[in-house]
Protein backbone atom coordinates (compact mmCIF):
# COMPACT_ATOMS: atom_id res chain seq x y z
CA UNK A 1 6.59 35.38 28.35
CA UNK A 2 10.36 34.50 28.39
CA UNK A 3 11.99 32.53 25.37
CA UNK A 4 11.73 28.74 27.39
CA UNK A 5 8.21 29.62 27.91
CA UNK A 6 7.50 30.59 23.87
CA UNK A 7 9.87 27.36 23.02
CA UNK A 8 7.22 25.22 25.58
CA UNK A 9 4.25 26.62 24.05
CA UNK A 10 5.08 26.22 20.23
CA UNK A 11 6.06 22.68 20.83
CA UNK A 12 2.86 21.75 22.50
CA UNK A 13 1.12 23.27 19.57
CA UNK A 14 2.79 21.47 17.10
CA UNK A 15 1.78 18.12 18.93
CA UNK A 16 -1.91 19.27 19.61
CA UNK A 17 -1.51 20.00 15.71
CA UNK A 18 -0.15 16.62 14.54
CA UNK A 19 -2.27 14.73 17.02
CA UNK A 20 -5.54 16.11 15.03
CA UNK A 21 -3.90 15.79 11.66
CA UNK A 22 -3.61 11.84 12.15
CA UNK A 23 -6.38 10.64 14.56
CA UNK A 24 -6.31 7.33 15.69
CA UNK A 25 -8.27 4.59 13.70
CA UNK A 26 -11.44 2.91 16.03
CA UNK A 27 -10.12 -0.79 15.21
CA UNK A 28 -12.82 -3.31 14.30
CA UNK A 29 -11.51 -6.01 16.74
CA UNK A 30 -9.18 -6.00 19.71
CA UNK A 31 -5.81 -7.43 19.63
CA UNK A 32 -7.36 -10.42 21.81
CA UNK A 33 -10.21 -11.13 19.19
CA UNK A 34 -7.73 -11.39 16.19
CA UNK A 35 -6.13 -14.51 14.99
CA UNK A 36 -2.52 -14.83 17.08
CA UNK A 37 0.12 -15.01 14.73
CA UNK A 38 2.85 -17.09 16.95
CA UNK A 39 0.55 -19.88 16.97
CA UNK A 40 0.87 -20.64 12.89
CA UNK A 41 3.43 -17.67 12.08
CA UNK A 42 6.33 -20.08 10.89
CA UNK A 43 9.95 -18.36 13.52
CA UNK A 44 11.90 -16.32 11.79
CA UNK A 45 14.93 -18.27 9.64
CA UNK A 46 17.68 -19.53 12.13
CA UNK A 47 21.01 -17.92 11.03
CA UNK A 48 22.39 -21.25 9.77
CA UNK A 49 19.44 -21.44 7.39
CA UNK A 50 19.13 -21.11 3.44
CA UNK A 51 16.43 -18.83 4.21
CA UNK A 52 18.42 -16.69 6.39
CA UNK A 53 21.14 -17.03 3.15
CA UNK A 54 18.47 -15.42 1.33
CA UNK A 55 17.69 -12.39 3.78
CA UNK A 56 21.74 -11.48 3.52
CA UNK A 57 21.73 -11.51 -0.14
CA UNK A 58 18.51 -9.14 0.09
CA UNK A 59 20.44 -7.02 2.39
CA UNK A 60 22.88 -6.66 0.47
CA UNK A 61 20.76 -6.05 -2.61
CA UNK A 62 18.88 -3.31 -0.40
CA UNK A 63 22.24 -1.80 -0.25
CA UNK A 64 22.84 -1.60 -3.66
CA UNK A 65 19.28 -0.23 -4.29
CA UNK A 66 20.18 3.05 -2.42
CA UNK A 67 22.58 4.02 -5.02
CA UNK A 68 19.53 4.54 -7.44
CA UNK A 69 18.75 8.12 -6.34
CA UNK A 70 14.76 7.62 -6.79
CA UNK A 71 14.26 4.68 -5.25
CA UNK A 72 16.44 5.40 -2.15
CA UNK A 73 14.12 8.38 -1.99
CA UNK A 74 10.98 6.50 -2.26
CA UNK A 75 12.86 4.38 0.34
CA UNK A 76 12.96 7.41 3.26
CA UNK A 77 9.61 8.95 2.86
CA UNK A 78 8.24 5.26 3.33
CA UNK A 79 10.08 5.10 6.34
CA UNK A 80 8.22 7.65 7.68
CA UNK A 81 5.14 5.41 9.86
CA UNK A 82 1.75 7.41 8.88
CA UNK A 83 -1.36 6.80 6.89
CA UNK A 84 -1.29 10.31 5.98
CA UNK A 85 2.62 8.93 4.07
CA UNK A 86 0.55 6.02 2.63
CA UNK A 87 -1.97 8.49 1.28
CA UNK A 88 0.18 10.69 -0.44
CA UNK A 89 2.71 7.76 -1.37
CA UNK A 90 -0.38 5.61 -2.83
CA UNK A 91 -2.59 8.37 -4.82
CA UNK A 92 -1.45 8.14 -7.97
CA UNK A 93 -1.86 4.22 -8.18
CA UNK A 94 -5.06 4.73 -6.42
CA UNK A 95 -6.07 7.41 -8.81
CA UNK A 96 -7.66 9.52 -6.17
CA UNK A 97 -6.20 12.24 -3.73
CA UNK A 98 -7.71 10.68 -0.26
CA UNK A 99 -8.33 13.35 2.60
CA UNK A 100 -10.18 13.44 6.06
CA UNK A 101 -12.25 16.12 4.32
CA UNK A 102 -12.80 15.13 0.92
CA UNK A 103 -13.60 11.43 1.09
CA UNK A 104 -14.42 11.22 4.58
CA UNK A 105 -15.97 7.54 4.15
CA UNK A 106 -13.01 6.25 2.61
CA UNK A 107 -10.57 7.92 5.00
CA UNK A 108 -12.54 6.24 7.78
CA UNK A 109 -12.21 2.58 6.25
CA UNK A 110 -8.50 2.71 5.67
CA UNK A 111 -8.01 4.58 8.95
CA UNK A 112 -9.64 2.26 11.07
CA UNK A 113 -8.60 -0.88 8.84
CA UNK A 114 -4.77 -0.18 8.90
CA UNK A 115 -5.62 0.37 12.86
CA UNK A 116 -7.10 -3.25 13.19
CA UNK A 117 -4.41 -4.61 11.06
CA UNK A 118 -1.33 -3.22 13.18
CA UNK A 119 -2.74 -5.08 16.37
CA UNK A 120 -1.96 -8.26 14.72
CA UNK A 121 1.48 -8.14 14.11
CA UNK A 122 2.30 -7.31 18.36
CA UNK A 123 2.18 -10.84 19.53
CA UNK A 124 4.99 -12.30 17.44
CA UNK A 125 6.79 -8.88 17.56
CA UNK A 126 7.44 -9.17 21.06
CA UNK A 127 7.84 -13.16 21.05
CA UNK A 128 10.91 -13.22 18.58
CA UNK A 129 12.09 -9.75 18.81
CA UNK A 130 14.55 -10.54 16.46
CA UNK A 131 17.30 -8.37 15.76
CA UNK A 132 17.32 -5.55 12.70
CA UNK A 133 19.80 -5.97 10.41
CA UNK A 134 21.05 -2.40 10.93
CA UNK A 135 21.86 -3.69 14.45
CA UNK A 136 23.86 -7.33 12.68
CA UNK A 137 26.26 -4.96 10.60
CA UNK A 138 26.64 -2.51 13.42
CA UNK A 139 25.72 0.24 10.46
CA UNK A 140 23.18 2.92 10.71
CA UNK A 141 20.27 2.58 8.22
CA UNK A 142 18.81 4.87 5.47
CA UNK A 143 16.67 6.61 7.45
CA UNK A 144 19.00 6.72 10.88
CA UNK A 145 16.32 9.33 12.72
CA UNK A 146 14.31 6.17 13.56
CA UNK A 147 17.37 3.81 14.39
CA UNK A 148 17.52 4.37 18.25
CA UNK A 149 13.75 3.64 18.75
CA UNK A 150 13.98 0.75 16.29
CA UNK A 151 16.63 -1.13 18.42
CA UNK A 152 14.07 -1.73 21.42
CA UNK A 153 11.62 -2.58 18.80
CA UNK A 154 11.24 -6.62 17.12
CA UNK A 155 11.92 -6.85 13.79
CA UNK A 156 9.53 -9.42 12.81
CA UNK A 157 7.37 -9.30 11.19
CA UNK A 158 7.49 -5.77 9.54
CA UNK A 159 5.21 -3.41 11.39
CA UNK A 160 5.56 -0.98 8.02
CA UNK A 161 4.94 -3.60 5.56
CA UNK A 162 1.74 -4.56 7.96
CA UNK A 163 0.09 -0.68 7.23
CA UNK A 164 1.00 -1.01 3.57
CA UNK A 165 -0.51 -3.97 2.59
CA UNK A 166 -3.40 -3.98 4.65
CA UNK A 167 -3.97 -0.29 2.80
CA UNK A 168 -3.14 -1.71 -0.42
CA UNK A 169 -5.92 -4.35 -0.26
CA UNK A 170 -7.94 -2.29 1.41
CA UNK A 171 -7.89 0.38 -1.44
CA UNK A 172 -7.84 -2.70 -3.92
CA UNK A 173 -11.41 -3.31 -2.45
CA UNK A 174 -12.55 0.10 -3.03
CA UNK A 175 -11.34 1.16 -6.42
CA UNK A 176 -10.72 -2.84 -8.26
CA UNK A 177 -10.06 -1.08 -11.52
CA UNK A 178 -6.39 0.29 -10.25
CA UNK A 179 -5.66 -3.25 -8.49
CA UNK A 180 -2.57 -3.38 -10.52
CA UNK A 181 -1.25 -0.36 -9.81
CA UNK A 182 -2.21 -0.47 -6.04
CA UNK A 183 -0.61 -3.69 -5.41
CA UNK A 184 2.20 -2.83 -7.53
CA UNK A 185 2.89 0.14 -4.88
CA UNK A 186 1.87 -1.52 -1.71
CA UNK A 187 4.54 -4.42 -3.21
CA UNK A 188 7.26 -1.26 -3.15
CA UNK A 189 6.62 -0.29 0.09
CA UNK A 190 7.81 -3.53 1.56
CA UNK A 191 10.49 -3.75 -0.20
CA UNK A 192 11.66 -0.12 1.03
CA UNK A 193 12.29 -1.75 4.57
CA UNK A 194 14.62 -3.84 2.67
CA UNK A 195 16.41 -1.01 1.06
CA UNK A 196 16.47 0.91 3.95
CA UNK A 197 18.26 -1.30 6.48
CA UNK A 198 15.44 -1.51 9.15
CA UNK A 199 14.34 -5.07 7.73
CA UNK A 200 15.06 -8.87 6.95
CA UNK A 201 13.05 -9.84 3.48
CA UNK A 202 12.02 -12.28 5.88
CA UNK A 203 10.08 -9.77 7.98
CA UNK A 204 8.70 -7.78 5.17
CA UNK A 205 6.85 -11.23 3.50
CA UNK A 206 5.69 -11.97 6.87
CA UNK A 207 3.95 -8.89 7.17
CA UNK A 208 2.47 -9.74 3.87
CA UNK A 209 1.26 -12.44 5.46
CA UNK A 210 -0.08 -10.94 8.66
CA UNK A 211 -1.70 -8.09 6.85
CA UNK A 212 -3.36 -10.47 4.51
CA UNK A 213 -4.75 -12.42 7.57
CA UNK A 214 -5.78 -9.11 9.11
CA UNK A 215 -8.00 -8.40 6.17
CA UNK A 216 -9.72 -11.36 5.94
CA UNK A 217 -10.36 -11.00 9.22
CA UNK A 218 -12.08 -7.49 8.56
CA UNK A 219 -14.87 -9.30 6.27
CA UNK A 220 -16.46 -10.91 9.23
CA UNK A 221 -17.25 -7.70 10.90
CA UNK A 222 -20.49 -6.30 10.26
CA UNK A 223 -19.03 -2.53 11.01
CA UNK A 224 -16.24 -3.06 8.56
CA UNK A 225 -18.60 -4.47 5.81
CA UNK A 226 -20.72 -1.03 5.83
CA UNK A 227 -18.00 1.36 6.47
CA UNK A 228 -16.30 -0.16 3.11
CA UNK A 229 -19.82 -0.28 1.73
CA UNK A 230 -20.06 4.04 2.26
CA UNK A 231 -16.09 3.70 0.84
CA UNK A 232 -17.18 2.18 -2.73
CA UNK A 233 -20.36 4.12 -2.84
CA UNK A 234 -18.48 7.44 -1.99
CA UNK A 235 -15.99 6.37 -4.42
CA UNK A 236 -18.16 5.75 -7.04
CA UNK A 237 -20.02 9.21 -6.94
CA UNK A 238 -16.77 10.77 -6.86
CA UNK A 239 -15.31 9.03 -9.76
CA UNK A 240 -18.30 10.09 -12.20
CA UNK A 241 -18.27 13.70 -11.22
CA UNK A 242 -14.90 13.62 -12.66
CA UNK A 243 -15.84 12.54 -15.34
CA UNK A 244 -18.51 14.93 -16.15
């Protein structure tokens, strides 16, 4: 086997690899049974607006942020659009370490609930596909890997900030106890968009809001309510063998 042939091979290893280290979530509706966001989502601020006032000022605060070595480092491996980064970004406010293999029930619920939540947030997307910031100031962002793909792609409302809330209340749900400390994180990971470049504040609290919708959403589906039933339970058994 020549060198091309070797390069060819390891590469489509790699991607059978990451494809069955992050399987895709079985979403409890389609994006035509959820609630569509352009019909009550307010627009995005029109650039003559206070509110748009307020998303430069954030910018620029975002900016400023990334001279604060930890943050701007919590700021680039939020960037990076996984579960498995929300897992290991959100297990020490959880309290839990959250695998496929060791709490397969509560993998499944955030999986599939973070899957359900993301089809949400396409409709306005693609409506307003309003322009990144990164793109206004002509400047590359934090995290510039992800800037070309990001240009084709609407800024509002925040796609990220969409996975990490819906996770946050979704973990909220399963271990109450840490709700401080969950929210407090899935609060962070918005604002990382901010700090990063790729978002308007504007975007991230609308994917606050979309997430939120999203979730309340999940409560009317009778597949939802016993997969996060087997979440707490599994939870629960867990949590009192370590404390024994």
């Amino acid at each position: 086997m020549n060198k091309k042939s070797w390069w060819m091979l390891t590469v489509i290893l790699c991607y059978g690899l990451t494809l069955h280290a992050q399987p895709k979530g079985e979403a409890y509706f389609t994006k035509e049974e959820m609630p569509d966001m352009v019909k009550f989502l307010p627009a995005p601020p029109d650039s003559t607006s206070v509110d748009f006032a307020r998303d430069l000022h954030r910018y620029f605060w975002g900016k400023e942020m990334r001279n604060h070595p930890e943050r701007a480092a919590m700021a680039k491996r939020d960037a990076v659009f996984s579960l498995e980064t929300i897992l290991t970004e959100y297990e020490e406010a959880f309290g839990m370490k959250i695998t496929q293999e060791g709490t397969p029930e509560i993998y499944k619920v955030l999986l599939d609930g973070t899957e359900t939540a993301q089809k949400i947030g396409s409709n306005p997307k693609r409506y307003y596909m309003r322009r990144r910031p990164f793109m206004r100031f002509n400047e590359p962002t934090l995290y510039p890997q992800d800037d070309d793909e990001l240009r084709h792609n609407g800024s509002y409302p925040s796609g990220h900030t969409i996975l990490g809330w819906s996770a946050a209340l979704l973990m909220m749900e399963i271990n109450p106890a840490r709700a401080n400390e969950i929210m407090a994180r899935g609060y962070q990971y918005g604002e990382s968009r901010v700090i990063v470049g790729a978002h308007w504040q504007s975007d991230v609290d609308a994917g606050r809001l979309v997430a939120s919708v999203a979730y309340a959403k999940m409560h009317t589906s009778d597949a939802f309510l016993k997969q996060m039933a087997k979440a707490r339970k599994e939870f629960q058994r867990l949590s009192e063998k370590a404390k024994k």
